[in-house]
C-alpha atoms as a PDB file:
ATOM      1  CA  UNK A   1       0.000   0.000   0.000  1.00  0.00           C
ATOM      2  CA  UNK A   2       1.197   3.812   0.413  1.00  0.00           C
ATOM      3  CA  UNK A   3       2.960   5.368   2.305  1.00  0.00           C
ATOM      4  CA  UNK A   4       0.688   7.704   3.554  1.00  0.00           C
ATOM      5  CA  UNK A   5      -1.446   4.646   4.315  1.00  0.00           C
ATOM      6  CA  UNK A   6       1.464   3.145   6.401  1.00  0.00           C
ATOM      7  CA  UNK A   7       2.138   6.700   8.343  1.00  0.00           C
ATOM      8  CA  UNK A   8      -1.127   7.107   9.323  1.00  0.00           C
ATOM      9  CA  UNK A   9      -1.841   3.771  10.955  1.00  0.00           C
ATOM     10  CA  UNK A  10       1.290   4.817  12.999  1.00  0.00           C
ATOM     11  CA  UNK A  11       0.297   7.738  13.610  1.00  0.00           C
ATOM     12  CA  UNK A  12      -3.159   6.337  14.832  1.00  0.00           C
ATOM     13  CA  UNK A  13      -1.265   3.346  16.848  1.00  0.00           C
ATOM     14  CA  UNK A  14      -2.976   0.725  14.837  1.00  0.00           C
ATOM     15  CA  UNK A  15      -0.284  -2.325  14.437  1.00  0.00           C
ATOM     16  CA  UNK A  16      -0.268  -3.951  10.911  1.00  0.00           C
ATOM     17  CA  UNK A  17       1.164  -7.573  12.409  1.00  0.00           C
ATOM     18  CA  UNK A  18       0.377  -9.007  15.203  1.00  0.00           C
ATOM     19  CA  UNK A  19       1.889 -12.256  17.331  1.00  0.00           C
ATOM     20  CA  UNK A  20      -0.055 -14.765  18.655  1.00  0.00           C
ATOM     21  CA  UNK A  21       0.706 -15.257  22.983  1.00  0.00           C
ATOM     22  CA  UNK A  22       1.313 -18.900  22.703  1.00  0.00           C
ATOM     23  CA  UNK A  23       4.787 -20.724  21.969  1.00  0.00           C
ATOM     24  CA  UNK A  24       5.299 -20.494  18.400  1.00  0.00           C
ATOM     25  CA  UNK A  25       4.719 -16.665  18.457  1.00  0.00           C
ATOM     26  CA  UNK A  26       3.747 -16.863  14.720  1.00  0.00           C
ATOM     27  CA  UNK A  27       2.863 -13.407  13.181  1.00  0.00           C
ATOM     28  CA  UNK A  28      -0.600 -12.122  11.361  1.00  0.00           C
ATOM     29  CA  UNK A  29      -0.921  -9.372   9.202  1.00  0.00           C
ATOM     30  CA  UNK A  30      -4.262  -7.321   9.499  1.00  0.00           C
ATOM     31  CA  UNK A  31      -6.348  -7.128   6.123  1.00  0.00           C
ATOM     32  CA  UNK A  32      -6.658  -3.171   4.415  1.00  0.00           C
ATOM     33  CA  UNK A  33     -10.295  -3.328   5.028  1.00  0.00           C
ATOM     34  CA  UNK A  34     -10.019  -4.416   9.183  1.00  0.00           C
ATOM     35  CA  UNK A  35      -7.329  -1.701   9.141  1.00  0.00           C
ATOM     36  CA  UNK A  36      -9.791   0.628   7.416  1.00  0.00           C
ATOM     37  CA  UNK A  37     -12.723  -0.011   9.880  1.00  0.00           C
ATOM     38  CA  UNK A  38     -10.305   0.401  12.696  1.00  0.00           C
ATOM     39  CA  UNK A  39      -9.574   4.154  11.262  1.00  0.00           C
ATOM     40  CA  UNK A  40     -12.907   4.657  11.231  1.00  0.00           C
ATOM     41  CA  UNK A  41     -13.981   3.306  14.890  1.00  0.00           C
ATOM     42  CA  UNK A  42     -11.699   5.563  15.869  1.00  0.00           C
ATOM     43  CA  UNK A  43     -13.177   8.211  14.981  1.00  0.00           C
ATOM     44  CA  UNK A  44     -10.896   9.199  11.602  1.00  0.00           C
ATOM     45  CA  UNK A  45     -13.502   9.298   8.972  1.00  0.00           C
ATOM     46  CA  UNK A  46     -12.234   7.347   5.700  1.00  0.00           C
ATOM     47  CA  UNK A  47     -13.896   5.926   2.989  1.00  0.00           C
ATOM     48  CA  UNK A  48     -11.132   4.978   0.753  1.00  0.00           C
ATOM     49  CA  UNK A  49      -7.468   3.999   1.970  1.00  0.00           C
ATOM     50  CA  UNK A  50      -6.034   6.201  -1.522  1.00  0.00           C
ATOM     51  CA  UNK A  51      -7.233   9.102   0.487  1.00  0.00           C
ATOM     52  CA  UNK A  52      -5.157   8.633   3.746  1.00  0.00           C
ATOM     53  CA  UNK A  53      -2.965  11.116   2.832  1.00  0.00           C
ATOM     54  CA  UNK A  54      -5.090  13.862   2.650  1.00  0.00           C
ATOM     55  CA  UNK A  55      -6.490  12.775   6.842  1.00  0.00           C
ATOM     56  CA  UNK A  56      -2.876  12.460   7.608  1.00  0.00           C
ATOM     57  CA  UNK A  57      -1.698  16.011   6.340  1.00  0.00           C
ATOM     58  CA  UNK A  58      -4.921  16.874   8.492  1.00  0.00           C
ATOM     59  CA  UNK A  59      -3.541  15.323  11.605  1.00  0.00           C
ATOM     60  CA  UNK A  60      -0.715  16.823  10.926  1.00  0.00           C
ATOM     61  CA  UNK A  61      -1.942  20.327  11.004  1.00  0.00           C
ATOM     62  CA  UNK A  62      -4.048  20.090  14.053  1.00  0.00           C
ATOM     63  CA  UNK A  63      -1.026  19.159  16.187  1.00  0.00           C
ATOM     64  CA  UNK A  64       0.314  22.455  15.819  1.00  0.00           C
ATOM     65  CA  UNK A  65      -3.116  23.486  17.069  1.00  0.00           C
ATOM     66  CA  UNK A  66      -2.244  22.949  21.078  1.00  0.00           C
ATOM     67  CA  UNK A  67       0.812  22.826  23.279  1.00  0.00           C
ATOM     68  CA  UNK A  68       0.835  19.648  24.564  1.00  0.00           C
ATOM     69  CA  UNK A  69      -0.516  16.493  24.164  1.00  0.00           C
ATOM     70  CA  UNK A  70      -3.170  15.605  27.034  1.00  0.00           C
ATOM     71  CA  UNK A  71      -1.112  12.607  28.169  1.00  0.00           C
ATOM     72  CA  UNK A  72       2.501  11.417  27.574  1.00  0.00           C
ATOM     73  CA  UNK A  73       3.272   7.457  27.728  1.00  0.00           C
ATOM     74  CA  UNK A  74       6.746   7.145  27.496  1.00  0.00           C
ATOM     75  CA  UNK A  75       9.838   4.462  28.671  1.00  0.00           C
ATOM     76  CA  UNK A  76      11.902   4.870  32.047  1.00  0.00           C
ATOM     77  CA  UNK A  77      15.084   4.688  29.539  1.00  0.00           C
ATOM     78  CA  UNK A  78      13.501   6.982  26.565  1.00  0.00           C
ATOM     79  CA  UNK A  79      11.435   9.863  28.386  1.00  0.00           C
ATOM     80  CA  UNK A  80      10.977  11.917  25.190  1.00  0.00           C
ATOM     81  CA  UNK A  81       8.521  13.829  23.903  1.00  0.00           C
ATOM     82  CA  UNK A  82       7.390  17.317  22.156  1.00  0.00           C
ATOM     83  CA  UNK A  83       5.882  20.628  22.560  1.00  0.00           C
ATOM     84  CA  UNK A  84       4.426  23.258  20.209  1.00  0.00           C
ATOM     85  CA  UNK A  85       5.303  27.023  20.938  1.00  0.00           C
ATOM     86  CA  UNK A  86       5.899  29.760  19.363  1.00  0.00           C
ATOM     87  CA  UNK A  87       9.234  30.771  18.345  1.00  0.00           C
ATOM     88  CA  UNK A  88       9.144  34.296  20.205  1.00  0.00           C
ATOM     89  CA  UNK A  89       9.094  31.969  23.500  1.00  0.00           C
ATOM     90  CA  UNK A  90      11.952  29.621  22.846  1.00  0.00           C
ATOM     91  CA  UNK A  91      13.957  32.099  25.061  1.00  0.00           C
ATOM     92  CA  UNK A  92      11.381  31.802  27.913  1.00  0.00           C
ATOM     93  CA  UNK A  93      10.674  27.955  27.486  1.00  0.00           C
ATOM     94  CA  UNK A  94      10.590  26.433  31.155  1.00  0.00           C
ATOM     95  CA  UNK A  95       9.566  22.673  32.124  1.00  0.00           C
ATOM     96  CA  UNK A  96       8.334  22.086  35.194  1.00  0.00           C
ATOM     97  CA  UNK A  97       7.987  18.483  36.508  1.00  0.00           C
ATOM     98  CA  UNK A  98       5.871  17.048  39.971  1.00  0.00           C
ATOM     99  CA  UNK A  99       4.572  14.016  41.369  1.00  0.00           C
ATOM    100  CA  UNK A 100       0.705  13.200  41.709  1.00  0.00           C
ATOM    101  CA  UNK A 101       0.734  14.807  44.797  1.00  0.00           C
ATOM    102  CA  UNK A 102       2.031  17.931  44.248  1.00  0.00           C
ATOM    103  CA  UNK A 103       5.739  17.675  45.515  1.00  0.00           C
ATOM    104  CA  UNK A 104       7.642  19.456  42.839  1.00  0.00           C
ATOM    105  CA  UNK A 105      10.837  17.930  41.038  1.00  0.00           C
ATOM    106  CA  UNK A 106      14.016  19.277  39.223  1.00  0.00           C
ATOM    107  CA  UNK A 107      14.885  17.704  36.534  1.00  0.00           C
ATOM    108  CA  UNK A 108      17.267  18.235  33.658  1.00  0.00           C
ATOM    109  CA  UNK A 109      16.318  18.215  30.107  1.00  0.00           C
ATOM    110  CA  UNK A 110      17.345  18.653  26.604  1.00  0.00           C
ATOM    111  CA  UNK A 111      15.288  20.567  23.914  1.00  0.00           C
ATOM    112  CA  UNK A 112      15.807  20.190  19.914  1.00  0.00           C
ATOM    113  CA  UNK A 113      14.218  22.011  17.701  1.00  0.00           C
ATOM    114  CA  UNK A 114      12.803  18.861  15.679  1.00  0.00           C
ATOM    115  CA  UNK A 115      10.488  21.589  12.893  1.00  0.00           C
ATOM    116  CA  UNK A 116       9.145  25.296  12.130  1.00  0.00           C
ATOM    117  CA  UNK A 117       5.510  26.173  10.427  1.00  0.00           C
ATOM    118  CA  UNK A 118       4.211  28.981   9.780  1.00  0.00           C
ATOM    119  CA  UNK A 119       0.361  29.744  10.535  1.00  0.00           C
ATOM    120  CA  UNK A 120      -0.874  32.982   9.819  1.00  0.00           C
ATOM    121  CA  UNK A 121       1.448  35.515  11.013  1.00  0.00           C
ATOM    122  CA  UNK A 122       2.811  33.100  13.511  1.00  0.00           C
ATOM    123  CA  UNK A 123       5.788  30.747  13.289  1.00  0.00           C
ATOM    124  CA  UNK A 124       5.459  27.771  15.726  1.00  0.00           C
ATOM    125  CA  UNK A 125       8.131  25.431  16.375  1.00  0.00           C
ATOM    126  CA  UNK A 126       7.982  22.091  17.508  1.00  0.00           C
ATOM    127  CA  UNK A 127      10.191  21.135  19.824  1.00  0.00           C
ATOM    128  CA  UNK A 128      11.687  17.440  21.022  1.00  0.00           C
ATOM    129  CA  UNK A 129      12.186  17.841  25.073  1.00  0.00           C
ATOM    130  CA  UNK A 130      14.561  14.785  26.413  1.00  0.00           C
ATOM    131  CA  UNK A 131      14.287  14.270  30.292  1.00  0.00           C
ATOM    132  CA  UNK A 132      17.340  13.201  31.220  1.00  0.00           C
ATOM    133  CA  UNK A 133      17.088  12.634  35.015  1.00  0.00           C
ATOM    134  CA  UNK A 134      16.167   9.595  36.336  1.00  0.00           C
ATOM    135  CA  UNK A 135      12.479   8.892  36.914  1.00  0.00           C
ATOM    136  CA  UNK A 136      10.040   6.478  38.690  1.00  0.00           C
ATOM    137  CA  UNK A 137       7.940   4.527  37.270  1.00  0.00           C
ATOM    138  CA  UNK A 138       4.551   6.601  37.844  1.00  0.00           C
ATOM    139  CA  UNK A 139       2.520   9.488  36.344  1.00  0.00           C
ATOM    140  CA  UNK A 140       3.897  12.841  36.987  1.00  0.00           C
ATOM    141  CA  UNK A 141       2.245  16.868  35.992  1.00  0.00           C
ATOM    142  CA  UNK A 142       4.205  18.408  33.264  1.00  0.00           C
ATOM    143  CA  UNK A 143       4.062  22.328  33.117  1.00  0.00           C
ATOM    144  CA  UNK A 144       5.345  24.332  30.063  1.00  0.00           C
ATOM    145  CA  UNK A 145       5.424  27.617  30.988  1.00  0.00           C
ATOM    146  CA  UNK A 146       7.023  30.248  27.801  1.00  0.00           C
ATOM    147  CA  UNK A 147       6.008  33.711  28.608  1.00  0.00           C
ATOM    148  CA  UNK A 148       3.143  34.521  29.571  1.00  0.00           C
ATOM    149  CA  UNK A 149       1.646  30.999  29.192  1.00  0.00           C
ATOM    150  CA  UNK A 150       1.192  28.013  30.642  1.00  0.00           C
ATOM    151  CA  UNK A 151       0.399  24.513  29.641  1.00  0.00           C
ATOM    152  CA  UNK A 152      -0.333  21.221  31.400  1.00  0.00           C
ATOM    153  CA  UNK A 153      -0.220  17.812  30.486  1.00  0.00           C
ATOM    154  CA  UNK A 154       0.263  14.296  32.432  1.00  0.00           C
ATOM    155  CA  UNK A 155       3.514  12.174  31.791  1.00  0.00           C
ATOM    156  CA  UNK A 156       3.446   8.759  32.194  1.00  0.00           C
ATOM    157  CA  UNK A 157       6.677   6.926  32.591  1.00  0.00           C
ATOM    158  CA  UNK A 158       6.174   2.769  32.683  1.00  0.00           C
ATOM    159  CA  UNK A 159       8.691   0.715  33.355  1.00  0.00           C
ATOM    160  CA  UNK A 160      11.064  -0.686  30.312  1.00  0.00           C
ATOM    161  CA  UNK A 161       9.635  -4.510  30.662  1.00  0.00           C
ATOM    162  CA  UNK A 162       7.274  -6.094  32.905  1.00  0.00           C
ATOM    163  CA  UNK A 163       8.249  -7.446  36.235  1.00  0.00           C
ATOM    164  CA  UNK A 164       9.171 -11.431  36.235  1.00  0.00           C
ATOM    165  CA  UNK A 165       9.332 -13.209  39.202  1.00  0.00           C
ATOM    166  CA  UNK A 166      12.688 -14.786  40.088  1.00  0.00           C
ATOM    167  CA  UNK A 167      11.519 -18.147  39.811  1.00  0.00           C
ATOM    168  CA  UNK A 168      10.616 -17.768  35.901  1.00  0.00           C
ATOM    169  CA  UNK A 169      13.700 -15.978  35.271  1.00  0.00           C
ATOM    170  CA  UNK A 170      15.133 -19.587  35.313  1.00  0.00           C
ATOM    171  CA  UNK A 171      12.493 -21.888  34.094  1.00  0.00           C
ATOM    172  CA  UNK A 172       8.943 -21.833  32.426  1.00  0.00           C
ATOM    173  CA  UNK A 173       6.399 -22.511  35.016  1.00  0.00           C
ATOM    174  CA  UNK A 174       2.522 -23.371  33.397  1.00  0.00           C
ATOM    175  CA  UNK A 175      -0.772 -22.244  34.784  1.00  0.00           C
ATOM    176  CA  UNK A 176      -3.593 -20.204  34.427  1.00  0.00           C
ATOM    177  CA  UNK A 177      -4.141 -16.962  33.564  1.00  0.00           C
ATOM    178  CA  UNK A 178      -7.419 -15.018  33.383  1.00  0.00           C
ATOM    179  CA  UNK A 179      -7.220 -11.530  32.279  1.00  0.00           C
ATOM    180  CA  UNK A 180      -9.295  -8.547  33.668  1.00  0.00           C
END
């Protein structure tokens, strides 16, 4: 297919191939048309997957709509993840970090300016912010403040793989499992 077909299912978070859980972990691929109704559960109205390119240059555009995303999932090891301001406030950018409860944190961080647009009479720019300091695995309050403004959004570190119990670090154990 395109490759406007193939950026917007990533951009949507809608996996092409899947693995089966059991031992052979043999992989599926996902027909156009499931992938296509998926799109459209979603909420991403699409009638024909030729036309993906023209909802993906939409999607596109709205980002540079709003600051921040509402929510940021991201890896202990790869806490990364971007903000839209404009480029008059790049001087005053500030990121503020705190826990759940309120107990502010300092961390250090990296910006990169990752792209520039130009809307109206305004040029954004979209920046890549890399926490470097060490964090918990939890959900923290991010504040970007540039200026005069100030936006929120939640970040959500998880931890880089799931917790195994000692006793299957060595062997396979079997039993049941009933998911919630």
């Amino acid at each position: 297919m395109s490759e406007s077909w193939d950026l917007l299912l990533e951009k949507l978070g809608i996996a092409k191939t899947f693995c089966d859980a059991v031992q052979k972990h043999k992989q599926y691929t996902v027909s156009d048309d499931s992938l296509l109704k998926m799109v459209n559960y979603l909420g991403y109205p699409l009638k024909k997957i030729e036309d993906s390119a023209s909802l993906l240059e939409k999607l596109e555009n709205k980002r540079w709509q709003y600051a921040l995303e509402p929510i940021y999932i991201v890896r202990g090891n790869n806490k990364i993840f971007d903000a839209v301001i404009k480029k008059s406030d790049i001087e005053t950018f500030d990121l503020l970090v705190s826990t759940e409860n309120g107990e502010d944190i300092v961390v250090l961080y990296q910006t990169q300016l990752i792209e520039e647009k130009k809307i109206g009479r305004t040029i954004y720019t979209k920046l890549q912010i890399t926490i470097v300091s060490e964090l918990e695995s939890q959900y923290y309050n991010l504040t970007v403040k540039t200026g005069k403004n100030e936006y929120k959004s939640i970040l959500a570190v998880t931890p880089d793989k799931c917790y195994l119990p000692q006793v299957l670090q060595k062997r396979k154990l079997w039993g049941y499992a009933v998911q919630l």
